[in-house]
C-alpha atoms as a PDB file:
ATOM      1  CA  UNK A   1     135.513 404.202  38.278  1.00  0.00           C
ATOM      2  CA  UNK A   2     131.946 405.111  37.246  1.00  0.00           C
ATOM      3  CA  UNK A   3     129.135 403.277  35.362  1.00  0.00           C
ATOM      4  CA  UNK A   4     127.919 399.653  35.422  1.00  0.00           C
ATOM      5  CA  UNK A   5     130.361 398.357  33.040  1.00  0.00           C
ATOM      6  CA  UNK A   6     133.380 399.646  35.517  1.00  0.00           C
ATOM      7  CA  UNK A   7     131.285 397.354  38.308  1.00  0.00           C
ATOM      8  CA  UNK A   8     131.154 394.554  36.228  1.00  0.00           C
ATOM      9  CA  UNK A   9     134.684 394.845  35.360  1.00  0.00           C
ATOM     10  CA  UNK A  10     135.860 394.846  38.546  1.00  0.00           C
ATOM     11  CA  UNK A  11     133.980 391.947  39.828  1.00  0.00           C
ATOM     12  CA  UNK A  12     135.144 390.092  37.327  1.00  0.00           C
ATOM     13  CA  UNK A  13     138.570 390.997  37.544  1.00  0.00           C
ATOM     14  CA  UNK A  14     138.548 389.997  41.338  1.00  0.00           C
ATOM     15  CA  UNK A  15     136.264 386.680  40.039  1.00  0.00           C
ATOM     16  CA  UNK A  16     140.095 386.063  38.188  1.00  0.00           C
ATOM     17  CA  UNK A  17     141.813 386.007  41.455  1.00  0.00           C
ATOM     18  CA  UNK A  18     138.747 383.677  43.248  1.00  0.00           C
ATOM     19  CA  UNK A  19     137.364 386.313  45.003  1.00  0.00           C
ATOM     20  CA  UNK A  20     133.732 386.413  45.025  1.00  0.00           C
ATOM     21  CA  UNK A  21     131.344 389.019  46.442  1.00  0.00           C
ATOM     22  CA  UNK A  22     127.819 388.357  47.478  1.00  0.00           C
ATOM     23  CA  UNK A  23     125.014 390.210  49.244  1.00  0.00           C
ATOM     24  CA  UNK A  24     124.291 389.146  53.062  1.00  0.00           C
ATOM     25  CA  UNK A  25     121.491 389.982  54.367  1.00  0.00           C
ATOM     26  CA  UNK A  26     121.679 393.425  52.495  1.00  0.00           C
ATOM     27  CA  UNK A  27     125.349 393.485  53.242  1.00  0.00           C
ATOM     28  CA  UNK A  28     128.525 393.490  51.158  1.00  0.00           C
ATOM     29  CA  UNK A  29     130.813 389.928  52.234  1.00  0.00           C
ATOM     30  CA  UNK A  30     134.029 388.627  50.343  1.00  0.00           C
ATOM     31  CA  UNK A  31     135.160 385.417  50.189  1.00  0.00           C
ATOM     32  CA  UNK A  32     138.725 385.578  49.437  1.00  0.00           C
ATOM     33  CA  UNK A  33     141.554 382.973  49.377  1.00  0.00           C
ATOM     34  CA  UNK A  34     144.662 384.582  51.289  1.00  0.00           C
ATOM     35  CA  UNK A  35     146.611 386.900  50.039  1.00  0.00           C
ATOM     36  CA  UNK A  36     144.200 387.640  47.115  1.00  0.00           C
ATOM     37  CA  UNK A  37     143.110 390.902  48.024  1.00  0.00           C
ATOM     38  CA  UNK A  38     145.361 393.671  48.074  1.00  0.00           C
ATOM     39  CA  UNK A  39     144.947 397.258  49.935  1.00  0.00           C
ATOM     40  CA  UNK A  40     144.056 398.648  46.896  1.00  0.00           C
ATOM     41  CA  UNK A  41     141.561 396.128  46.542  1.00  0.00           C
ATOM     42  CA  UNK A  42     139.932 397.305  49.964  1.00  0.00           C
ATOM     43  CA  UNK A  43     139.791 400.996  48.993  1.00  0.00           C
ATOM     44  CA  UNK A  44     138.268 400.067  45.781  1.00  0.00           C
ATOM     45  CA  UNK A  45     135.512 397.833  47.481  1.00  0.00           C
ATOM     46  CA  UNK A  46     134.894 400.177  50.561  1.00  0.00           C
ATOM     47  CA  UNK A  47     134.498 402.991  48.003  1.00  0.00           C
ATOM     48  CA  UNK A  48     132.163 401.677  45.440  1.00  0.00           C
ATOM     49  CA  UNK A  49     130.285 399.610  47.861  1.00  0.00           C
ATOM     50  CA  UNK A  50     126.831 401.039  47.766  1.00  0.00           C
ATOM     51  CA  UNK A  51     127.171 400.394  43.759  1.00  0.00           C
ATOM     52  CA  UNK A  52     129.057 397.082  44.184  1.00  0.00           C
ATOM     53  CA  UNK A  53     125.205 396.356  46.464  1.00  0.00           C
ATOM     54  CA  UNK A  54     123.332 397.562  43.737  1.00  0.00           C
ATOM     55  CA  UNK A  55     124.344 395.501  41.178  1.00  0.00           C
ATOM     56  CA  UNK A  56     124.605 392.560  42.728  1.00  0.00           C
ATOM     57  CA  UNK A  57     120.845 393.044  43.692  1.00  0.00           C
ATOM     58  CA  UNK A  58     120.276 393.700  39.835  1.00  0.00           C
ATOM     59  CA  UNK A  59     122.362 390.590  38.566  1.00  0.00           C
ATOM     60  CA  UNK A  60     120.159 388.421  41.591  1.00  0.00           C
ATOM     61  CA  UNK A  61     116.641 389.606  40.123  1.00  0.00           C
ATOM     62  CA  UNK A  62     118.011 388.883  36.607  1.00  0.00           C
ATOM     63  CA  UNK A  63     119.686 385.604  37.175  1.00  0.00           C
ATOM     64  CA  UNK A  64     117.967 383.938  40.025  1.00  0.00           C
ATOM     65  CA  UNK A  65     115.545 381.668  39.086  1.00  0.00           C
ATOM     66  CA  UNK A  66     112.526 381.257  40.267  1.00  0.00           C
ATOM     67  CA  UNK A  67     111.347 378.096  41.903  1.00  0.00           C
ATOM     68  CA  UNK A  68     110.526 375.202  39.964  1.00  0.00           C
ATOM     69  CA  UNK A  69     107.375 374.152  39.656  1.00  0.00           C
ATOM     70  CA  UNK A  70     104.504 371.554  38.023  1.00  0.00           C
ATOM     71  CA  UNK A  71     102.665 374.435  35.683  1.00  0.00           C
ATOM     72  CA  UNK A  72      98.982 373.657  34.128  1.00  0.00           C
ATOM     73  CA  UNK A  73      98.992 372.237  31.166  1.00  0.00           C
ATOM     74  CA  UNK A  74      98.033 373.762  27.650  1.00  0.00           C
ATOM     75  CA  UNK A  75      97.086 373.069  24.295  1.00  0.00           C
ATOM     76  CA  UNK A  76     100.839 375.269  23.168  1.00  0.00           C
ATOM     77  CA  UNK A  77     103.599 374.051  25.422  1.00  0.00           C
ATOM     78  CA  UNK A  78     106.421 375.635  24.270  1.00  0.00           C
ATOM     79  CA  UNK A  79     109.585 373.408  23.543  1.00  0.00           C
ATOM     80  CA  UNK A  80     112.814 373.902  25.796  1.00  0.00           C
ATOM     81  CA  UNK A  81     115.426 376.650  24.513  1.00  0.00           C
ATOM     82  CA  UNK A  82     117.574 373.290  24.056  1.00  0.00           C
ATOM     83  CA  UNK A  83     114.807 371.341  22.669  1.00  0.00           C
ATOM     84  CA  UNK A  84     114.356 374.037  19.598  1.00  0.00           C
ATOM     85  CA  UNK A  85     117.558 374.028  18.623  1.00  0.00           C
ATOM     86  CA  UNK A  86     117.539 370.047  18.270  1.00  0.00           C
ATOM     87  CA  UNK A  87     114.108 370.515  16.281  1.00  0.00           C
ATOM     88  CA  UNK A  88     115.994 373.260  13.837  1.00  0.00           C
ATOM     89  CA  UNK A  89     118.477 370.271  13.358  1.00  0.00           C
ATOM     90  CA  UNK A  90     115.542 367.895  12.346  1.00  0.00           C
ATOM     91  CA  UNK A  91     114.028 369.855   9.954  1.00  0.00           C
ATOM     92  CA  UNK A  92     116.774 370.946   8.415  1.00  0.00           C
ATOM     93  CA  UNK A  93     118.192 366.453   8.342  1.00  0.00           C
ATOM     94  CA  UNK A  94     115.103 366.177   5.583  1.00  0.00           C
ATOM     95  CA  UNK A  95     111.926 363.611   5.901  1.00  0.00           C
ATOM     96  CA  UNK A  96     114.308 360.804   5.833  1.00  0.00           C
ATOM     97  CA  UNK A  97     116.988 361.799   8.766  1.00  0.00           C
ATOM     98  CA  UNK A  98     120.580 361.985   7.898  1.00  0.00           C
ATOM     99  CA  UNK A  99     123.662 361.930   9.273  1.00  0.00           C
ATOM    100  CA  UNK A 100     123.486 364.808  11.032  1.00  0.00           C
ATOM    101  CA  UNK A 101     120.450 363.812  12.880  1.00  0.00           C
ATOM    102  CA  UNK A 102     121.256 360.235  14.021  1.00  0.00           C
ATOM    103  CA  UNK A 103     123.938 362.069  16.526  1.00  0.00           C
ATOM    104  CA  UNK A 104     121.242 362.724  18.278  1.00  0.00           C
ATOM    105  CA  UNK A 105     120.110 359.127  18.857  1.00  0.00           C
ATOM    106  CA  UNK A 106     120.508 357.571  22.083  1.00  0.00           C
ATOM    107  CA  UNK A 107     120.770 354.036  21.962  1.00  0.00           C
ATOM    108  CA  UNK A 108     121.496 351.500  24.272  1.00  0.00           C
ATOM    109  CA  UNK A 109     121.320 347.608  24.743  1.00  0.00           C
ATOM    110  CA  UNK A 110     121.179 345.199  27.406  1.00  0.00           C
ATOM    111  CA  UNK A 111     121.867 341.908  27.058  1.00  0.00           C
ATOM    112  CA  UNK A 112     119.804 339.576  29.379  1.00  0.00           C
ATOM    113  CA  UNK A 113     120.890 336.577  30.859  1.00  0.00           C
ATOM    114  CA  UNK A 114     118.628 334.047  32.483  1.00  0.00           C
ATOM    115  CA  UNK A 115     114.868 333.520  32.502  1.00  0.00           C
ATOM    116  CA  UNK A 116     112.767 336.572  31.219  1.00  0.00           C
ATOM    117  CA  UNK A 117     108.829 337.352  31.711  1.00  0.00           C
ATOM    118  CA  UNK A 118     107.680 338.981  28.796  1.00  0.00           C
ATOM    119  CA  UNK A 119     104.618 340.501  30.338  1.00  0.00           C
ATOM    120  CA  UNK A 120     106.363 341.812  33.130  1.00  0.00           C
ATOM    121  CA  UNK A 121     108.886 343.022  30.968  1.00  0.00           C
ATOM    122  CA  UNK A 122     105.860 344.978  28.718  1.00  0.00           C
ATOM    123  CA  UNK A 123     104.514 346.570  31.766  1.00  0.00           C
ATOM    124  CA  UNK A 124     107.641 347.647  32.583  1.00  0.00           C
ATOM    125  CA  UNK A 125     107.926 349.508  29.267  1.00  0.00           C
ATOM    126  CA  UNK A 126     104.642 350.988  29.462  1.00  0.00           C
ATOM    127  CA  UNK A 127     104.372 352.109  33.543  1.00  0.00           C
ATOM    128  CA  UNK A 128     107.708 354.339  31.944  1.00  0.00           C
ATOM    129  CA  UNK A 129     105.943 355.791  28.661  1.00  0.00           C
ATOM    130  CA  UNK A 130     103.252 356.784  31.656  1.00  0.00           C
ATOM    131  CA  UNK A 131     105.563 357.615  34.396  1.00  0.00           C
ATOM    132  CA  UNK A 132     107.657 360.315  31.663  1.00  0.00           C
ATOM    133  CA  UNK A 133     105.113 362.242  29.489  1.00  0.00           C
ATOM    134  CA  UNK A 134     108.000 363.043  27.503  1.00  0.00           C
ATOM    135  CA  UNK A 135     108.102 360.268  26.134  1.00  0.00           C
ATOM    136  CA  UNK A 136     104.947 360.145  24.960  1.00  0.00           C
ATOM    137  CA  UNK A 137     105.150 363.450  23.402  1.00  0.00           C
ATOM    138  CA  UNK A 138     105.694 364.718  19.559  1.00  0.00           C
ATOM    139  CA  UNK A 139     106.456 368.089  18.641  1.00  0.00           C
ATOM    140  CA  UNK A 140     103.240 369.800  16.501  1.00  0.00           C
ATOM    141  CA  UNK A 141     103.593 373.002  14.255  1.00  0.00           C
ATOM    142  CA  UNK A 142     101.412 375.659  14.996  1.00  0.00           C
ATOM    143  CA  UNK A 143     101.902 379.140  13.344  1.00  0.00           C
ATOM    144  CA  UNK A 144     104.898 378.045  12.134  1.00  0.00           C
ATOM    145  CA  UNK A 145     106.330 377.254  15.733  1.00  0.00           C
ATOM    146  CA  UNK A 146     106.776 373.937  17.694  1.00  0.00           C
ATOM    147  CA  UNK A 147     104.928 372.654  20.592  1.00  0.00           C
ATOM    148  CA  UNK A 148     104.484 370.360  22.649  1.00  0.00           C
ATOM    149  CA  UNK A 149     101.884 367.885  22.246  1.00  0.00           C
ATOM    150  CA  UNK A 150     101.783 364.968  25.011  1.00  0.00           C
ATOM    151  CA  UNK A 151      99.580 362.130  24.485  1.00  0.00           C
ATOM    152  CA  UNK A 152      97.047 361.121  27.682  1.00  0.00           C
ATOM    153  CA  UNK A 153      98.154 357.281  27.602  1.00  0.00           C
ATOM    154  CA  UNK A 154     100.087 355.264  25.617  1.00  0.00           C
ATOM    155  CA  UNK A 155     102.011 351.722  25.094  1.00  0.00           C
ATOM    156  CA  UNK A 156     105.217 350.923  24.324  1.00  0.00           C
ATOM    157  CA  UNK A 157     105.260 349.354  21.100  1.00  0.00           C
ATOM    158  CA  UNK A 158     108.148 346.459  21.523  1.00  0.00           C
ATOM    159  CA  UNK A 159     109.257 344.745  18.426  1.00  0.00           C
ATOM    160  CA  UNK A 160     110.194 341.023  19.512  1.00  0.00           C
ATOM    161  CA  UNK A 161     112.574 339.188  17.184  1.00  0.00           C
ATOM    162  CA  UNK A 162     113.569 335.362  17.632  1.00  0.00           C
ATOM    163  CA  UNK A 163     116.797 334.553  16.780  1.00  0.00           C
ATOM    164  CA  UNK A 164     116.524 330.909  17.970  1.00  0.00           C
ATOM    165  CA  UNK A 165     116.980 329.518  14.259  1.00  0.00           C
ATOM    166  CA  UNK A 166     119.142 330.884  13.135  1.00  0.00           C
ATOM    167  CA  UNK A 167     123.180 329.239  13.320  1.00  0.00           C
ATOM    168  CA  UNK A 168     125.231 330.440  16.248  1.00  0.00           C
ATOM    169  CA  UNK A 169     127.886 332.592  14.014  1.00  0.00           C
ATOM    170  CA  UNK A 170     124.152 333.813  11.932  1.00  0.00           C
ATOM    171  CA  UNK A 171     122.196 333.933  14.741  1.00  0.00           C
ATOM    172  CA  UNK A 172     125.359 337.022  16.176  1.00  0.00           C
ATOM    173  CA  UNK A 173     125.575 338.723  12.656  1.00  0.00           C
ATOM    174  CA  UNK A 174     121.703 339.362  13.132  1.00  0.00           C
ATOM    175  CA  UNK A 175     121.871 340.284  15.987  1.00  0.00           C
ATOM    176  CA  UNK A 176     124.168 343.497  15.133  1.00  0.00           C
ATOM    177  CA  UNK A 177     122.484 343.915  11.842  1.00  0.00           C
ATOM    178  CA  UNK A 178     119.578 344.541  13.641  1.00  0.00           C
ATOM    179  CA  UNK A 179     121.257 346.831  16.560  1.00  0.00           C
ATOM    180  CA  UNK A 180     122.760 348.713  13.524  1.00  0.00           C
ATOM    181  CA  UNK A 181     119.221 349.456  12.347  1.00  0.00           C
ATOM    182  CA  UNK A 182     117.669 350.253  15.060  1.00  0.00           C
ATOM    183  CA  UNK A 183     120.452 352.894  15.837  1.00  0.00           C
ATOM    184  CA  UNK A 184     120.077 354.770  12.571  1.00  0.00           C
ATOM    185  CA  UNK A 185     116.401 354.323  12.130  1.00  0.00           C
ATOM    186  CA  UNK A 186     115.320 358.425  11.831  1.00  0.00           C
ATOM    187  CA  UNK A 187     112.515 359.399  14.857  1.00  0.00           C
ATOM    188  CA  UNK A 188     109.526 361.123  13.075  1.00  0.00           C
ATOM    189  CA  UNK A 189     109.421 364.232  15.992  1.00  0.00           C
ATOM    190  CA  UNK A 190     105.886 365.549  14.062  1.00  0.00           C
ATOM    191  CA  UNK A 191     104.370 361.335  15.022  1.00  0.00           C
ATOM    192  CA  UNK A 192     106.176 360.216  17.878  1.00  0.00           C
ATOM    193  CA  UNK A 193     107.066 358.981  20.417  1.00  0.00           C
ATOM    194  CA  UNK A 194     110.143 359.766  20.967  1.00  0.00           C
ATOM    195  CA  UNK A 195     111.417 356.119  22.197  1.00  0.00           C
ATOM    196  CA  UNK A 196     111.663 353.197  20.780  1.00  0.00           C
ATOM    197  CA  UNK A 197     113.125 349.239  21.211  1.00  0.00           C
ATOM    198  CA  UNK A 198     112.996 346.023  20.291  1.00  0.00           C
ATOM    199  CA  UNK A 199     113.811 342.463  22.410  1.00  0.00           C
ATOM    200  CA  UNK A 200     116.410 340.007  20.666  1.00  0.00           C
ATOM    201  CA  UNK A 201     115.516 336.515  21.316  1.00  0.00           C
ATOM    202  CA  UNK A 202     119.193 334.873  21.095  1.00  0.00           C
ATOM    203  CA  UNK A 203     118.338 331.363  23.203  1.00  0.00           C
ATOM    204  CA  UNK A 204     115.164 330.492  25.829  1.00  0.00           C
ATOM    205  CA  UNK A 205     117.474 332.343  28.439  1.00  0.00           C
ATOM    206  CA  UNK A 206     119.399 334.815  26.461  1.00  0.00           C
ATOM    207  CA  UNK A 207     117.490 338.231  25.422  1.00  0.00           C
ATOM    208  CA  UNK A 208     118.923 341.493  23.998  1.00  0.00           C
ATOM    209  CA  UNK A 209     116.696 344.752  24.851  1.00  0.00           C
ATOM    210  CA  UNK A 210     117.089 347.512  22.559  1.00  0.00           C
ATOM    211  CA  UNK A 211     115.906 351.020  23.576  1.00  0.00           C
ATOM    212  CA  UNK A 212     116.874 353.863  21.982  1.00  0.00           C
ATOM    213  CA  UNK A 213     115.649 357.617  22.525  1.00  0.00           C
ATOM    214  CA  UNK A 214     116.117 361.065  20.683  1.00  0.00           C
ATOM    215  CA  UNK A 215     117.846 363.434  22.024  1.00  0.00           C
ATOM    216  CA  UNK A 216     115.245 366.086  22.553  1.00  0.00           C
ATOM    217  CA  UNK A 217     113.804 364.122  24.956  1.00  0.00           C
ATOM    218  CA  UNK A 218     116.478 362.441  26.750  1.00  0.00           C
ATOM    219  CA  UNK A 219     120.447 362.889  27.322  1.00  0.00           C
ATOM    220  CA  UNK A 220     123.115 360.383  28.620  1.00  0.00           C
ATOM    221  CA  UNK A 221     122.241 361.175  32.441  1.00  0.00           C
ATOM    222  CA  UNK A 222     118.082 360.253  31.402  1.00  0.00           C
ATOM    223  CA  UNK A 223     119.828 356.847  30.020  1.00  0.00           C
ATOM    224  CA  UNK A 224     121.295 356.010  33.645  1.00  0.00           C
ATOM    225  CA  UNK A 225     117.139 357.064  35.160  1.00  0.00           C
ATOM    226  CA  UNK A 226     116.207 354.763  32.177  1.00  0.00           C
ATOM    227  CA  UNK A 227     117.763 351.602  33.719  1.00  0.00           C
ATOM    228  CA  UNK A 228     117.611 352.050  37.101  1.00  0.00           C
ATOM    229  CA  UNK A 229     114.001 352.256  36.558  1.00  0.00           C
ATOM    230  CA  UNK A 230     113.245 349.806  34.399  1.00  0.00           C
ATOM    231  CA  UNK A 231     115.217 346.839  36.824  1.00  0.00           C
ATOM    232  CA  UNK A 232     113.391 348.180  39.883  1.00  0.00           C
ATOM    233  CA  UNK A 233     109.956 348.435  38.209  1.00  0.00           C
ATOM    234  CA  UNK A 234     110.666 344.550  36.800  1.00  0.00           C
ATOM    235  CA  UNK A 235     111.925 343.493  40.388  1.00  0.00           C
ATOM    236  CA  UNK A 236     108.698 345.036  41.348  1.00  0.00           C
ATOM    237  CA  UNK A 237     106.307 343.635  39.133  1.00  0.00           C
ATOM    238  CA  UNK A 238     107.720 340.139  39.055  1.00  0.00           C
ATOM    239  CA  UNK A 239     107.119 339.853  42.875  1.00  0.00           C
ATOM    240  CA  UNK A 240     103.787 340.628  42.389  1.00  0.00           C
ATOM    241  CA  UNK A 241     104.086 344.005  44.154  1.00  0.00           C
ATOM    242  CA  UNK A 242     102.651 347.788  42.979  1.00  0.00           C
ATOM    243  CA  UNK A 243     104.829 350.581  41.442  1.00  0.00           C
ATOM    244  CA  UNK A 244     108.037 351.011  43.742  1.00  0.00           C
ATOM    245  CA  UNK A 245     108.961 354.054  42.371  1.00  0.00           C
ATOM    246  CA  UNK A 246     107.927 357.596  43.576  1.00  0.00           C
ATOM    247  CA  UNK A 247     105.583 359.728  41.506  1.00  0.00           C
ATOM    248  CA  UNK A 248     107.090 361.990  38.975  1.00  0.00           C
ATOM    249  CA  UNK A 249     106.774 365.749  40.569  1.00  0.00           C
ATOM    250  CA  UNK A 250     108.286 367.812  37.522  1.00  0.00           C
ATOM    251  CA  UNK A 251     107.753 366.894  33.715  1.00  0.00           C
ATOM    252  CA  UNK A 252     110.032 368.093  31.297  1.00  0.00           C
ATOM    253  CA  UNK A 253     107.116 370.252  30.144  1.00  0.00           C
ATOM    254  CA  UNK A 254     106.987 371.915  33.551  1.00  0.00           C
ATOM    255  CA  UNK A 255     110.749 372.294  32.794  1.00  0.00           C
ATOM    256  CA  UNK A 256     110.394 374.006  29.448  1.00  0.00           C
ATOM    257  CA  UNK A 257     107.430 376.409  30.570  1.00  0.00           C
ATOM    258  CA  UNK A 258     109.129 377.533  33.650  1.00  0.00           C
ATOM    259  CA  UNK A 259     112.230 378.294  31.524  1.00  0.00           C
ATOM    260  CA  UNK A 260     110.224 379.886  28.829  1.00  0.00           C
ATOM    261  CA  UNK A 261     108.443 382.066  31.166  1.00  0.00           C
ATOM    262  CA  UNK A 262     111.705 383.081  33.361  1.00  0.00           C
ATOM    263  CA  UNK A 263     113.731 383.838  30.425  1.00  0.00           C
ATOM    264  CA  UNK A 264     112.207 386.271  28.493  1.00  0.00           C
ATOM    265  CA  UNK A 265     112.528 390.218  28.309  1.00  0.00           C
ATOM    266  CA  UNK A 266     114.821 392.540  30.276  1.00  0.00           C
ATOM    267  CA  UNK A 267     115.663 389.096  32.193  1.00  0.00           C
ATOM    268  CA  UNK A 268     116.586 387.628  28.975  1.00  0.00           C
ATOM    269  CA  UNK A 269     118.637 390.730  27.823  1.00  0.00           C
ATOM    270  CA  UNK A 270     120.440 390.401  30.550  1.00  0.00           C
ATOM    271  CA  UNK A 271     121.617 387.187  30.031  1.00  0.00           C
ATOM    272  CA  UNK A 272     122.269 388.093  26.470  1.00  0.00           C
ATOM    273  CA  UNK A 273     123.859 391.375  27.729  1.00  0.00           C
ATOM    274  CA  UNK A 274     126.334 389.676  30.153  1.00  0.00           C
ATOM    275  CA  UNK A 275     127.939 386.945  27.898  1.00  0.00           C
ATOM    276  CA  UNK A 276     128.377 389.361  25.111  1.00  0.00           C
ATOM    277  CA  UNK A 277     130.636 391.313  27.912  1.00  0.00           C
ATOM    278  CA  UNK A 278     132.199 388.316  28.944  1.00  0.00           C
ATOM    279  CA  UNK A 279     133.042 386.824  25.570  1.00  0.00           C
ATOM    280  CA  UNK A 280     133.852 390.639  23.480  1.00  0.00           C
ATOM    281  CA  UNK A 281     137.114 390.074  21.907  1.00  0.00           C
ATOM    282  CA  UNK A 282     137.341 386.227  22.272  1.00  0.00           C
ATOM    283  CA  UNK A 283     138.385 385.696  18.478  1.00  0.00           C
ATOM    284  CA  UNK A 284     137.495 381.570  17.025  1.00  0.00           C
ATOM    285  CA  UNK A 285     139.594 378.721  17.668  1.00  0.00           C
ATOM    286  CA  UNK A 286     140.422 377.178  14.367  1.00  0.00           C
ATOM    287  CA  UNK A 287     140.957 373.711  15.708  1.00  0.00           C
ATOM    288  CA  UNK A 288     141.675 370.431  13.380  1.00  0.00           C
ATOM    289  CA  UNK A 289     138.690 368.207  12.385  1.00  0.00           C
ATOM    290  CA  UNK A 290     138.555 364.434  12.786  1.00  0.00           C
ATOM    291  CA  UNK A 291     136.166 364.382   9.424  1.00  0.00           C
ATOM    292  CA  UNK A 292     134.504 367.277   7.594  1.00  0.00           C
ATOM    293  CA  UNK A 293     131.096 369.000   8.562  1.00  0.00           C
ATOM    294  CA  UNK A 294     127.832 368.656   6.348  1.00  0.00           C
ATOM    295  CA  UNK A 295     126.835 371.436   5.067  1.00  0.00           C
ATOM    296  CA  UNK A 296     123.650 373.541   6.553  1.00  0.00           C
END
């Protein structure tokens, strides 16, 4: 055995059997289920252990992360390696959105039962579009290359629709011809923001809230945040009381900076470097398609 590679090989052919090896405290320690290891195993190890030390202090400089962190803001804050690849999608959907980019909608309603204060409910909406600067950010072109731009306050524009005329089987079919709408409406990334809703006025006690949020700056995890923070905030507010939530430490900016700046260079090739090992010779799955792809 000589070389990186061979290193690499073998801890991942012992990674196979759940073994895993690890540095403590400059040491070499295996963590084994029994009757993993075999002799040969042993020899290998106690052989190659001063290179077995080395690399894992190489693959802990490239792939530890630094600590997270609020970072100062700028006038060119980069967007998220995940957040790009969801702009690429946007620009390529058209001005109009299509398809393609409406998977990336997040939309969710809540229907409300019971008496409803529409101020409260309003500064609810807005304490969040101040609370997340996400979303109250739109992604600017600069030199050809997105950014960041986060706005220093805004509202939360909520649409308010009364129902209350409308016949009982009407009043329903509006009520999901509006939903419908409001789920395939395209986001404008370039104008912002990037979250939107409208309230459903079905009876004097009977409300639908609409929200719905693109994907670049939310996922289905941010939806559960979304909720839980909007009912204490209301429960808050309604009693007359201040903000019971905790401040927000780390943006999603922070997030996307510290990422940008971590991942980059010989860190970054060795990312690139390892999964190319790990997936050489994996050939495509050709699995069946519940309905045919658009075309790029």
């Amino acid at each position: 055995m000589s070389g990186e590679s061979s290193i690499d090989d073998l801890i991942h052919e012992l990674r196979q059997r759940d073994v895993r090896l690890r540095m403590d405290k400059g040491e070499l320690s295996v963590d084994a289920p029994k009757g993993a290891l075999q002799q040969d195993d042993v020899r290998r190890l106690r052989a190659h252990k001063e290179q077995i030390l080395t690399f894992l202090r190489d693959m802990a400089e490239h792939f530890e992360p630094p600590a997270l962190q609020p970072w100062p803001k700028t006038d060119r804050i980069p967007l998220s390696f995940s957040q790009q690849r969801l702009w690429i999608v946007d620009q390529l959907s058209g001005p109009q959105g299509t398809a393609r980019a409406m998977r990336y909608h997040l939309p969710q309603a809540l229907r409300l039962h019971g008496p409803l204060d529409l101020d409260v409910l309003q500064r609810v909406l807005d304490e969040l579009i101040a609370r997340h600067e996400v979303l109250r950010t739109r992604i600017e072109t600069i030199d050809g290359m997105p950014v960041q731009s986060i706005a220093a306050g805004a509202t939360f524009l909520l649409h308010r629709f009364d129902l209350r005329a409308y016949a009982a089987d009407d009043r329903e079919a509006e009520m999901y011809r509006l939903l419908e709408y409001g789920m395939q409406e395209p986001f404008d990334l370039a104008s912002g923001p990037m979250i939107r809703g409208f309230l459903l006025r079905m009876a004097d006690d009977d409300h639908v809230l609409f929200i719905a949020m693109h994907h670049i700056a939310a996922d289905g995890w941010s939806l559960q945040i979304l909720w839980r923070e909007i009912c204490a905030l209301y429960d808050g507010f309604r009693r007359g009381e201040a903000n019971p939530l905790p401040p927000v430490e780390i943006q999603y900016a922070d997030y996307a900076q510290w990422e940008r700046s971590w991942l980059q260079g010989s860190v970054l090739d060795a990312h690139l470097d390892f999964w190319k090992r790990q997936l050489s010779g994996v050939t495509a799955l050709d699995l069946p398609r519940d309905h045919a792809l658009p075309p790029v």
